[in-house]
PDB file of N, CA and C in Angstrom:
ATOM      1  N   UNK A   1       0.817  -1.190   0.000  1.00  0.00           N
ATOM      2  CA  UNK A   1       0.000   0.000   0.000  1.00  0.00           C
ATOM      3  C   UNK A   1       0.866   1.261   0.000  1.00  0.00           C
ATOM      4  N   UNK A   2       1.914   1.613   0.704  1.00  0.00           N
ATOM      5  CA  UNK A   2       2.505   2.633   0.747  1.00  0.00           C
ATOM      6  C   UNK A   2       3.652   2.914  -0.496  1.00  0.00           C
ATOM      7  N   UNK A   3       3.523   1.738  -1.138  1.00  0.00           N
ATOM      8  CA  UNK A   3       4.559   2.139  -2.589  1.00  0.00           C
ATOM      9  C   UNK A   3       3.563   2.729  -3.406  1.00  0.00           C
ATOM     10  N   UNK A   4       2.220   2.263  -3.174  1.00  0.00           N
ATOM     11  CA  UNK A   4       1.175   2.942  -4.843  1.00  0.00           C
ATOM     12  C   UNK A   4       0.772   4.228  -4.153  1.00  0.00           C
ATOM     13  N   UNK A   5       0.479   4.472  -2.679  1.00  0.00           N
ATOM     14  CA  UNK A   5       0.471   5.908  -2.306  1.00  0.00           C
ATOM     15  C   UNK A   5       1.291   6.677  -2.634  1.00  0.00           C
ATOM     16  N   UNK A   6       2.559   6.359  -2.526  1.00  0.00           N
ATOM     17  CA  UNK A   6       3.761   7.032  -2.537  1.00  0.00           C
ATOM     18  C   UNK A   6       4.002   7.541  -4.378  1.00  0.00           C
ATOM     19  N   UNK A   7       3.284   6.927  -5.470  1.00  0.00           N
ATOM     20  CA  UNK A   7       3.582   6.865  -6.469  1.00  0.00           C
ATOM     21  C   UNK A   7       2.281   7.888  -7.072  1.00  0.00           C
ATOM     22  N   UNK A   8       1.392   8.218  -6.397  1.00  0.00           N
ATOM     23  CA  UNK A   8      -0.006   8.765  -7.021  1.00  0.00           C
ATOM     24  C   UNK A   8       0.229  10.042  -6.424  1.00  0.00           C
ATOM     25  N   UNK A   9      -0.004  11.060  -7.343  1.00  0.00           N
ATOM     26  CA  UNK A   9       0.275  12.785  -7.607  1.00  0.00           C
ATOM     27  C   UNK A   9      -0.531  13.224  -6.142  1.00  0.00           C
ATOM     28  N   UNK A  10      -1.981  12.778  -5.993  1.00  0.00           N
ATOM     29  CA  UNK A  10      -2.742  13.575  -5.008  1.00  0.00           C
ATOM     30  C   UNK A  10      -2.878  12.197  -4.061  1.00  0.00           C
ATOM     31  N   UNK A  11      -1.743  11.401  -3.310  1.00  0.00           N
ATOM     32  CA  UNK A  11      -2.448  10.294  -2.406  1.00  0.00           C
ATOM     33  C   UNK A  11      -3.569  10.642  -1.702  1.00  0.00           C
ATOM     34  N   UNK A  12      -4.606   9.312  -1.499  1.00  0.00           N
ATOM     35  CA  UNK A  12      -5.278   9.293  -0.864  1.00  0.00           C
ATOM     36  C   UNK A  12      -5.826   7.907  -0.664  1.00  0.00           C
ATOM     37  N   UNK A  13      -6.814   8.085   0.635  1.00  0.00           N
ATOM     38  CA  UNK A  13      -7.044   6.168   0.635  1.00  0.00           C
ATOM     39  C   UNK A  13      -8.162   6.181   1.680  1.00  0.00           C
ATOM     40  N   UNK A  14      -8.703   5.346   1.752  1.00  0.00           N
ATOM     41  CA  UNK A  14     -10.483   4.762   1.760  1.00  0.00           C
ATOM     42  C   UNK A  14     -10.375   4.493   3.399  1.00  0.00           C
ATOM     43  N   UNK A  15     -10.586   5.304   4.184  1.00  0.00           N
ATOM     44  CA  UNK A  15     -10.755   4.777   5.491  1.00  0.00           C
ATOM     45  C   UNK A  15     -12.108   4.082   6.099  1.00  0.00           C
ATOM     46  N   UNK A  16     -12.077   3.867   7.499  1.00  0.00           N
ATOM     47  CA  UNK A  16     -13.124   2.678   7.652  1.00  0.00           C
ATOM     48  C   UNK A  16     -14.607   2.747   7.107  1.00  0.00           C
ATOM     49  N   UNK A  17     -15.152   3.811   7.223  1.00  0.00           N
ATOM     50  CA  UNK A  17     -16.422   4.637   7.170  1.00  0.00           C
ATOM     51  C   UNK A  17     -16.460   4.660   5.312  1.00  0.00           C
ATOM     52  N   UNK A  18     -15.119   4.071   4.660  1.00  0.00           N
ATOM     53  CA  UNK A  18     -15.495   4.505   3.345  1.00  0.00           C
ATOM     54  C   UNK A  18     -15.003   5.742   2.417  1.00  0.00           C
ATOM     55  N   UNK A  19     -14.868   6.686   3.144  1.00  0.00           N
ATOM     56  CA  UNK A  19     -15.028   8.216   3.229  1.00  0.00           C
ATOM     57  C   UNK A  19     -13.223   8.473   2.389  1.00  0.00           C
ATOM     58  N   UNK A  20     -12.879   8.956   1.451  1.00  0.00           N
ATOM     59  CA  UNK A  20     -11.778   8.906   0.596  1.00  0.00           C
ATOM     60  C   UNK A  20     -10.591  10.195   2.039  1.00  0.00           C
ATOM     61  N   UNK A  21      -9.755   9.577   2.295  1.00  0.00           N
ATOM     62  CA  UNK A  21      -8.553  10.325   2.857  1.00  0.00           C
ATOM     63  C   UNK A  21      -7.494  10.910   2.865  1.00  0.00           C
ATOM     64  N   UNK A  22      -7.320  12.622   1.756  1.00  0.00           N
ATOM     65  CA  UNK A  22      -5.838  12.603   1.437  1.00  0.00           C
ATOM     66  C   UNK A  22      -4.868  12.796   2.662  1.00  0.00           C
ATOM     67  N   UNK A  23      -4.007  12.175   2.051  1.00  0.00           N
ATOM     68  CA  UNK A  23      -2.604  11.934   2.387  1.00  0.00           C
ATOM     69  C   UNK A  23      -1.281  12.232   2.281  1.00  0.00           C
ATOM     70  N   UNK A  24      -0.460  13.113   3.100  1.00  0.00           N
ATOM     71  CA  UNK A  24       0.451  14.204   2.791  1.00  0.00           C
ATOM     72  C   UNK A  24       1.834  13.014   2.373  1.00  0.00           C
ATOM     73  N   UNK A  25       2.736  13.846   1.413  1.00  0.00           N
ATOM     74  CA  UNK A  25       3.370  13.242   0.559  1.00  0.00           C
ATOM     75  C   UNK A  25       4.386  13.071   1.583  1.00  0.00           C
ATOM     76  N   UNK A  26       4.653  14.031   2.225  1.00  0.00           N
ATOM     77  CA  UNK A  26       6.240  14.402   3.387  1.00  0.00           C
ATOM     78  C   UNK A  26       5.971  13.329   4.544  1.00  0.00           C
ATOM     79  N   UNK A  27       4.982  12.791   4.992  1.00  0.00           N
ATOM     80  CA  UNK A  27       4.621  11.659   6.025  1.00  0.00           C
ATOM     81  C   UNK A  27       4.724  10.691   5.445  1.00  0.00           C
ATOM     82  N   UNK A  28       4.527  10.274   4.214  1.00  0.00           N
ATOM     83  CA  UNK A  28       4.478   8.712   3.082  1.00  0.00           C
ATOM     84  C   UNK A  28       6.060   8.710   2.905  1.00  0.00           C
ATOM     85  N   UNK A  29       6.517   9.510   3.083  1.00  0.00           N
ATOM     86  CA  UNK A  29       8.227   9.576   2.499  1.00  0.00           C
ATOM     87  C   UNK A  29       9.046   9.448   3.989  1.00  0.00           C
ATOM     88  N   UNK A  30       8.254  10.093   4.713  1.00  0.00           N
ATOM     89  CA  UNK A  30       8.866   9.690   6.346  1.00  0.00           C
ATOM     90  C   UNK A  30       8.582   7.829   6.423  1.00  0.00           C
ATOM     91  N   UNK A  31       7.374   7.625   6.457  1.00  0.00           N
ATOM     92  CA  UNK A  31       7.092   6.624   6.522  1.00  0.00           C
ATOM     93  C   UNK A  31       8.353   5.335   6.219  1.00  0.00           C
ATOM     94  N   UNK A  32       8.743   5.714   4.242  1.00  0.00           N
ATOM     95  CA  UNK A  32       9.192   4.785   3.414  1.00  0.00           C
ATOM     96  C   UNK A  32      10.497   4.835   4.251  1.00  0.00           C
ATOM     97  N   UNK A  33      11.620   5.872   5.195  1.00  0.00           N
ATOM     98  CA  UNK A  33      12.462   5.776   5.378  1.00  0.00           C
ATOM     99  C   UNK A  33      12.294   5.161   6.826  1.00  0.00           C
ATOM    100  N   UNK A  34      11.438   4.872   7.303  1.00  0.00           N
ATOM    101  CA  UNK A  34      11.693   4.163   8.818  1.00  0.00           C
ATOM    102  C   UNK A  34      11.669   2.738   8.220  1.00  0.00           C
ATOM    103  N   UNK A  35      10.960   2.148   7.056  1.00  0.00           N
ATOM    104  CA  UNK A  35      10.310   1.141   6.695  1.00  0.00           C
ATOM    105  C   UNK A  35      11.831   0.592   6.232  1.00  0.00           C
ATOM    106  N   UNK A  36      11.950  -1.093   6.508  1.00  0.00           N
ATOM    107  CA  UNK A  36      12.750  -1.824   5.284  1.00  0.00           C
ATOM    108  C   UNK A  36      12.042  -1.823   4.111  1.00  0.00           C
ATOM    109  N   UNK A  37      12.694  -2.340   2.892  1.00  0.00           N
ATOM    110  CA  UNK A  37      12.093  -2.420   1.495  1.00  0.00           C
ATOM    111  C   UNK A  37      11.220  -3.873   1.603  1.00  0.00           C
ATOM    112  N   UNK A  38      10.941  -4.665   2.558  1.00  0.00           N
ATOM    113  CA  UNK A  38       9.881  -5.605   2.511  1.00  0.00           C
ATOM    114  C   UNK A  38       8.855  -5.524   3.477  1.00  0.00           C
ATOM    115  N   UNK A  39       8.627  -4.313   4.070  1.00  0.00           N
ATOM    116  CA  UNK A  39       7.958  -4.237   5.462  1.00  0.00           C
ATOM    117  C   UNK A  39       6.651  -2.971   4.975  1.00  0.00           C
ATOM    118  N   UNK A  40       7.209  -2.375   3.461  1.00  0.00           N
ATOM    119  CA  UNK A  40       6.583  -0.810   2.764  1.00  0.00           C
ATOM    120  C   UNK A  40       4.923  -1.294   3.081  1.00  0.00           C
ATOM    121  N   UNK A  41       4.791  -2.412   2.337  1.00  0.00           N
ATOM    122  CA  UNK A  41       3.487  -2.711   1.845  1.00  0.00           C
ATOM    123  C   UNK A  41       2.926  -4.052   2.388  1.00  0.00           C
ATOM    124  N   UNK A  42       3.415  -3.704   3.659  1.00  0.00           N
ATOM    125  CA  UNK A  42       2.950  -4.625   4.809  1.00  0.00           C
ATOM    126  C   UNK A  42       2.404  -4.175   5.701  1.00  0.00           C
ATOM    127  N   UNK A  43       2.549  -2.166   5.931  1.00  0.00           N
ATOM    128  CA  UNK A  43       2.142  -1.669   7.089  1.00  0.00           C
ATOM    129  C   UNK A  43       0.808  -0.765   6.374  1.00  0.00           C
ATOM    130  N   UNK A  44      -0.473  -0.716   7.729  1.00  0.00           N
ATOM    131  CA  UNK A  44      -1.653  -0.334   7.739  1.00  0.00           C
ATOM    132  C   UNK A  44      -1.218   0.905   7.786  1.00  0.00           C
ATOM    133  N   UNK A  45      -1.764   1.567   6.356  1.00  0.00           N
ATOM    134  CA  UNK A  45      -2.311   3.114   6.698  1.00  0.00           C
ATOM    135  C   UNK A  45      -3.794   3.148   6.617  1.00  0.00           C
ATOM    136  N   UNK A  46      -4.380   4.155   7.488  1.00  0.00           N
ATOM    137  CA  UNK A  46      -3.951   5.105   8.712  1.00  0.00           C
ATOM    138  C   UNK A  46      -3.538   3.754   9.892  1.00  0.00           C
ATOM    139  N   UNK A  47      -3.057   4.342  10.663  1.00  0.00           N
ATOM    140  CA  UNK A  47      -2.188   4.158  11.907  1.00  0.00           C
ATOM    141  C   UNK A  47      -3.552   3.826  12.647  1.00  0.00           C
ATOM    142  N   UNK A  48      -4.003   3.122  13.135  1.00  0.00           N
ATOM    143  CA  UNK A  48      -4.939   3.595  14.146  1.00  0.00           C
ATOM    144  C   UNK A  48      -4.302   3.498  16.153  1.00  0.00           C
ATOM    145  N   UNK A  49      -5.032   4.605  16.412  1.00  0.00           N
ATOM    146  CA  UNK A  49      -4.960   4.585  17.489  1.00  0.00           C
ATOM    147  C   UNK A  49      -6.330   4.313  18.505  1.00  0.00           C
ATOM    148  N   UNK A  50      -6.388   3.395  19.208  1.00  0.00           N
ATOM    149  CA  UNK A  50      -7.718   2.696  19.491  1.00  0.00           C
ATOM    150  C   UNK A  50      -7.820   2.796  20.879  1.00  0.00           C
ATOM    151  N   UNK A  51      -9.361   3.193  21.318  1.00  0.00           N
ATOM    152  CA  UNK A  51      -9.373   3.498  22.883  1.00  0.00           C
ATOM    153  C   UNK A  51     -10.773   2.500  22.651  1.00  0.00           C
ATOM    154  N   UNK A  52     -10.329   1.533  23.073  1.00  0.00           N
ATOM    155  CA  UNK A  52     -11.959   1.131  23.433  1.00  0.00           C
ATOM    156  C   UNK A  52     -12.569   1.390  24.775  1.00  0.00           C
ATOM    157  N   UNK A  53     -12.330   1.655  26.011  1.00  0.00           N
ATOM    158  CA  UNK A  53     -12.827   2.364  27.555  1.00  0.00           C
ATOM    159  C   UNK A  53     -12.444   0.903  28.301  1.00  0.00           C
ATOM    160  N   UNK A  54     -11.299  -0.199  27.822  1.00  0.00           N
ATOM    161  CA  UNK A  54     -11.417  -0.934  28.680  1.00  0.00           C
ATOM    162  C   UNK A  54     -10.107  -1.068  29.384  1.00  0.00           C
ATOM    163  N   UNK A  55      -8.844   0.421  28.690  1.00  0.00           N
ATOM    164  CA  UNK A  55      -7.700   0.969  28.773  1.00  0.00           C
ATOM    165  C   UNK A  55      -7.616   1.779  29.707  1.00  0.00           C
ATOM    166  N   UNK A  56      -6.609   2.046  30.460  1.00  0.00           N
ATOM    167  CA  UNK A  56      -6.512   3.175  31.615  1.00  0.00           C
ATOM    168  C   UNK A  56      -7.153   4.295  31.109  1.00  0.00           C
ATOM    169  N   UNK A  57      -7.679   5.453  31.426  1.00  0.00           N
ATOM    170  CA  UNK A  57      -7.892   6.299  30.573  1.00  0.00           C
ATOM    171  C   UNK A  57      -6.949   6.872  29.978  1.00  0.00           C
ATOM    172  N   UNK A  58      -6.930   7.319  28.860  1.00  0.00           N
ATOM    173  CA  UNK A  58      -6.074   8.082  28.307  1.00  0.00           C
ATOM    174  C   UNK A  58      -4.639   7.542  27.556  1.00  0.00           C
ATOM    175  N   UNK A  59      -5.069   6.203  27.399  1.00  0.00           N
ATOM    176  CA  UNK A  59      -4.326   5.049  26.939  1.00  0.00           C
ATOM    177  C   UNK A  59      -4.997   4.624  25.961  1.00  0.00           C
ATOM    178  N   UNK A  60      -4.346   4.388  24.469  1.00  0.00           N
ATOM    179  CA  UNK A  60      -4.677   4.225  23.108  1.00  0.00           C
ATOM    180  C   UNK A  60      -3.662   2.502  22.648  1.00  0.00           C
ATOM    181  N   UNK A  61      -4.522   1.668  21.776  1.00  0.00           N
ATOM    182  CA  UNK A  61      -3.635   0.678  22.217  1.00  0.00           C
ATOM    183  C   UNK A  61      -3.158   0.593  20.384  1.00  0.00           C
ATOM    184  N   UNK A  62      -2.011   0.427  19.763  1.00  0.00           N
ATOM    185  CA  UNK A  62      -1.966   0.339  18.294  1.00  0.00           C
ATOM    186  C   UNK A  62      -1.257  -1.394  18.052  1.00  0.00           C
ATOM    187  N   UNK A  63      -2.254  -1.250  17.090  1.00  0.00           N
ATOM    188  CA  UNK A  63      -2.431  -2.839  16.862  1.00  0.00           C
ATOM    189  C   UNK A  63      -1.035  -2.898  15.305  1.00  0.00           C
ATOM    190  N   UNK A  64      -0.240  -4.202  15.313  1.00  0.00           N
ATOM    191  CA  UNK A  64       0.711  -4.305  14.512  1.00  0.00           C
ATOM    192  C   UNK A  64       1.751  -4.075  14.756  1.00  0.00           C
ATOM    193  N   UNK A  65       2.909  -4.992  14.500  1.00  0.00           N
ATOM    194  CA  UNK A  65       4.366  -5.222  14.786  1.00  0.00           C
ATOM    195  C   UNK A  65       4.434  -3.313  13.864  1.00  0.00           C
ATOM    196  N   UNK A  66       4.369  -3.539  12.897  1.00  0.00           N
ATOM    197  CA  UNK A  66       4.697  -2.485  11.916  1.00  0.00           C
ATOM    198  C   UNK A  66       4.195  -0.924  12.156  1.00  0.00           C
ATOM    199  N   UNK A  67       3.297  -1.145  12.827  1.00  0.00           N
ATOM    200  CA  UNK A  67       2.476   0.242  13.292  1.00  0.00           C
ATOM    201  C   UNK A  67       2.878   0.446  14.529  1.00  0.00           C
ATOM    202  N   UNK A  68       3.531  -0.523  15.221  1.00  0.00           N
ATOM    203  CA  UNK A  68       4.503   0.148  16.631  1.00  0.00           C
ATOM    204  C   UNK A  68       5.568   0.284  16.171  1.00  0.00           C
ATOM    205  N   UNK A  69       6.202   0.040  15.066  1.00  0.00           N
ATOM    206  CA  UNK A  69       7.631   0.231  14.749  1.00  0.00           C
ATOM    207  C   UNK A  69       7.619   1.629  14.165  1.00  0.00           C
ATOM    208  N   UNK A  70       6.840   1.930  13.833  1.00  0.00           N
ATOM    209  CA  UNK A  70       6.384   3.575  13.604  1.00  0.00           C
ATOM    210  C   UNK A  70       6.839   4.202  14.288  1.00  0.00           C
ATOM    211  N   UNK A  71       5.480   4.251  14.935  1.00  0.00           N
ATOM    212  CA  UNK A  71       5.333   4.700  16.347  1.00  0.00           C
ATOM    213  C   UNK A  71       6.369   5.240  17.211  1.00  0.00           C
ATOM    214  N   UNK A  72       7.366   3.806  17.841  1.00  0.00           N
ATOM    215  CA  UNK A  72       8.365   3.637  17.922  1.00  0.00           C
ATOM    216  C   UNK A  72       9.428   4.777  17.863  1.00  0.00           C
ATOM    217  N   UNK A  73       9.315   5.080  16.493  1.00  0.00           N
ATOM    218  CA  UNK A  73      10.450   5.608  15.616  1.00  0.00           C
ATOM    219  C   UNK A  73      10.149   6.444  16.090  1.00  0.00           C
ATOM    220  N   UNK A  74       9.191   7.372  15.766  1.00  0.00           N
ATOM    221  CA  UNK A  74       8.549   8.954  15.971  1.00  0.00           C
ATOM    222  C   UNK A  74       9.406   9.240  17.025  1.00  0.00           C
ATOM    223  N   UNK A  75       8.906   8.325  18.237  1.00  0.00           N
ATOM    224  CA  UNK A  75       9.215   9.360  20.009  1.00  0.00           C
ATOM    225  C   UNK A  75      10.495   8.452  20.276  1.00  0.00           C
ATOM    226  N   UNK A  76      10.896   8.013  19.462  1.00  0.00           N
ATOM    227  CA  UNK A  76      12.912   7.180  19.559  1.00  0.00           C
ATOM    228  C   UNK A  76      12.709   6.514  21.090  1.00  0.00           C
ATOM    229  N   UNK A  77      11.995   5.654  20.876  1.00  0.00           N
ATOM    230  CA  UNK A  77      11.302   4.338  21.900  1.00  0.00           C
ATOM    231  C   UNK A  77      11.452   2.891  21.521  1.00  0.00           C
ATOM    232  N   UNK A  78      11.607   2.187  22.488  1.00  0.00           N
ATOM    233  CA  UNK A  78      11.091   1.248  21.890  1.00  0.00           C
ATOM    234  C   UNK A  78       9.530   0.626  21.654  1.00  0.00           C
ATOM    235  N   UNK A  79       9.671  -0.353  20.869  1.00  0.00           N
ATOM    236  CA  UNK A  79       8.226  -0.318  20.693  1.00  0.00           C
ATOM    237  C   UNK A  79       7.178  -1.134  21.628  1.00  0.00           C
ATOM    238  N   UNK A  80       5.628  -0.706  21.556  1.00  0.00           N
ATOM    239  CA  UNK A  80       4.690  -1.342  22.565  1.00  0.00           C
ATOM    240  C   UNK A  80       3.846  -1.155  21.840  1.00  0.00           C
ATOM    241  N   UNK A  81       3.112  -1.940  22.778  1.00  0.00           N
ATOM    242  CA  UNK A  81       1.182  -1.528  21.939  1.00  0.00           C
ATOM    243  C   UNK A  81       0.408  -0.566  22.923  1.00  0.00           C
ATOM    244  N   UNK A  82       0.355  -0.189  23.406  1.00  0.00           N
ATOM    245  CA  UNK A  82      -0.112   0.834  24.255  1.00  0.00           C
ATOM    246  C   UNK A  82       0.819   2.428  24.743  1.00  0.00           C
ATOM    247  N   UNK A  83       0.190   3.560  23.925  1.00  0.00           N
ATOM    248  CA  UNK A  83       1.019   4.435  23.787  1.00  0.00           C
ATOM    249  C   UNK A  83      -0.665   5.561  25.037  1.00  0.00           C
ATOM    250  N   UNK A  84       0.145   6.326  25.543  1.00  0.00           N
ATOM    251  CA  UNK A  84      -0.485   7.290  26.189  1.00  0.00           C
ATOM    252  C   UNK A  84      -0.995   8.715  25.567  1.00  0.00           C
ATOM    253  N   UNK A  85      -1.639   9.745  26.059  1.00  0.00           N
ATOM    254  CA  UNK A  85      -2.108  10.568  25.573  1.00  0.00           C
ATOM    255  C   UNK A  85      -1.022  11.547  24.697  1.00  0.00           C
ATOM    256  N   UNK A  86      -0.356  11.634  25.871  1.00  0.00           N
ATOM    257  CA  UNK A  86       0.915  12.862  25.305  1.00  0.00           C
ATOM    258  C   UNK A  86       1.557  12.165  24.096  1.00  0.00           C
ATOM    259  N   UNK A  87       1.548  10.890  24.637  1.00  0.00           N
ATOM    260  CA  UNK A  87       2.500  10.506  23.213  1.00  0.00           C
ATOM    261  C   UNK A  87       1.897  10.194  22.296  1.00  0.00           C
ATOM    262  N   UNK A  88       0.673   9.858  21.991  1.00  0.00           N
ATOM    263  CA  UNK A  88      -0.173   9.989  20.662  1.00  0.00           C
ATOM    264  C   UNK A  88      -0.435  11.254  20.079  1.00  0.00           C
ATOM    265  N   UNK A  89      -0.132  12.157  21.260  1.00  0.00           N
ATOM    266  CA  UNK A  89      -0.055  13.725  20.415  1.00  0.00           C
ATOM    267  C   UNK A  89       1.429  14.071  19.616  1.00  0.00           C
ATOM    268  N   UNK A  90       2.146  13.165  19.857  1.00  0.00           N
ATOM    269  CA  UNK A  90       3.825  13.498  19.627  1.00  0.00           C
ATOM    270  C   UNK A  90       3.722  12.879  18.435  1.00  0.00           C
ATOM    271  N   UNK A  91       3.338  11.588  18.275  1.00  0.00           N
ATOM    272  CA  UNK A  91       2.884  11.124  17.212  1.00  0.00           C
ATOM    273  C   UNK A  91       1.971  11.449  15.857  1.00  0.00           C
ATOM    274  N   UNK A  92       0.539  12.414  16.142  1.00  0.00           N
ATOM    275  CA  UNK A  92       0.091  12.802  15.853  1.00  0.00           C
ATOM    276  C   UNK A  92       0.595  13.969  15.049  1.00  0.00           C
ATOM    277  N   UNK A  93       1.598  14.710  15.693  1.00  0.00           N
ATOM    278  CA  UNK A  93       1.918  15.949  15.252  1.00  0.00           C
ATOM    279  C   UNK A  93       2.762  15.654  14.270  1.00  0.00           C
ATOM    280  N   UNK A  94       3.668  14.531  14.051  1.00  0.00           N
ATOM    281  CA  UNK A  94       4.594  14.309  12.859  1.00  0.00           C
ATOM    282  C   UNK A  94       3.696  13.550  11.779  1.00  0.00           C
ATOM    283  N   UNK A  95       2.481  12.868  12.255  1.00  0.00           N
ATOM    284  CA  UNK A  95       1.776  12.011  11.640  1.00  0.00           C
ATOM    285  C   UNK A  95       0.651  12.486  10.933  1.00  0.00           C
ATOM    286  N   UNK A  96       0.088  13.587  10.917  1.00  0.00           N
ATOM    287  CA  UNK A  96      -1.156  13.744  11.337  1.00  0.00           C
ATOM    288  C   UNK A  96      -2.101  13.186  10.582  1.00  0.00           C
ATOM    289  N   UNK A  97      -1.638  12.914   8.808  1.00  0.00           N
ATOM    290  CA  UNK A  97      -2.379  12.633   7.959  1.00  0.00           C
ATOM    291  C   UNK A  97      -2.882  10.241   7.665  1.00  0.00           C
ATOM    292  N   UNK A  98      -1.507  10.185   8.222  1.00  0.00           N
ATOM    293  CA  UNK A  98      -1.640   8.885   8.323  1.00  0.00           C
ATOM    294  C   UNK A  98      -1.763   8.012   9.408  1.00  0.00           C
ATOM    295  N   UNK A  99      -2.295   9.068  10.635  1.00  0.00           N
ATOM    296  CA  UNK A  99      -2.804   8.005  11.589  1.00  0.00           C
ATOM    297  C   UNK A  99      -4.346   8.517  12.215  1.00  0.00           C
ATOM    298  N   UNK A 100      -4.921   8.064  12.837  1.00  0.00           N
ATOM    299  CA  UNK A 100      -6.305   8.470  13.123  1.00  0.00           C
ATOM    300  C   UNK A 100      -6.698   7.870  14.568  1.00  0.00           C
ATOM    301  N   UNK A 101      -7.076   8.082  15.137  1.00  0.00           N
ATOM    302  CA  UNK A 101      -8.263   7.928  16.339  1.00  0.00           C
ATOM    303  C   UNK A 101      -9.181   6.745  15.926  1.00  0.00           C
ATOM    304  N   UNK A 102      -9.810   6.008  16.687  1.00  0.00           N
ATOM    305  CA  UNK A 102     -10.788   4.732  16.953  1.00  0.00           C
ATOM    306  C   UNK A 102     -11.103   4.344  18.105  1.00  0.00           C
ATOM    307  N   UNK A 103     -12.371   4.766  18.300  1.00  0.00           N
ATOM    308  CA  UNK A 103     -13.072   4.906  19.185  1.00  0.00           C
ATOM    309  C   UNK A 103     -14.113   3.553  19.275  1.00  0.00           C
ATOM    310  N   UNK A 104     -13.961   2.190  20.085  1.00  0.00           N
ATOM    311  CA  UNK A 104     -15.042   1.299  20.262  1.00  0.00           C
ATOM    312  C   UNK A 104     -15.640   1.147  21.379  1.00  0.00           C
ATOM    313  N   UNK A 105     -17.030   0.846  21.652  1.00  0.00           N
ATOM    314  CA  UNK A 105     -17.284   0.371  23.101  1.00  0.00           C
ATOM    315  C   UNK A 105     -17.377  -1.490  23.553  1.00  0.00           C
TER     316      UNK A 105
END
């Protein structure tokens, strides 16, 4: 997925709801350089960050070896599946276009 984003003039891509999502070119290119060359089009865009209410509050849990290796990278961590508020904003702020919020009960 992130090589044919990376290759299309105006990226964009179909999030859950359907709803078409552009996608900034300078985050797809951040992306490709954290990524090995077999890992590109293995990792979920958007990023999700998921609170279902059964998490401490204010605790988001991200699902995927590849989507914590992100993650990861961003705040120069190692990686987990459960990232906190501040740091989904740290994330957010380098990310903003390829990761998103998910909200379940």
């Amino acid at each position: 997925m992130l090589s044919e984003l990376l290759e299309e003039e105006e990226p964009s891509l179909e999030v859950e709801d359907g709803a078409p999502h552009k996608v900034k070119g300078e985050e797809l290119e951040y992306l490709d350089e954290i990524l090995e060359p077999e890992e590109r089009d293995r990792l979920r865009i958007p990023i999700y960050f998921r609170h279902t209410g059964k998490e401490e509050r204010g605790t988001y849990e991200v699902k995927g070896d590849l989507e914590q290796k992100v993650c990861a990278e961003v705040l120069n961590t190692e990686s987990k599946e459960y990232y906190y508020r501040p740091e989904v904003r740290e994330i957010r702020r380098k990310l903003r276009t390829t990761t998103e919020y998910m909200f379940s009960l």
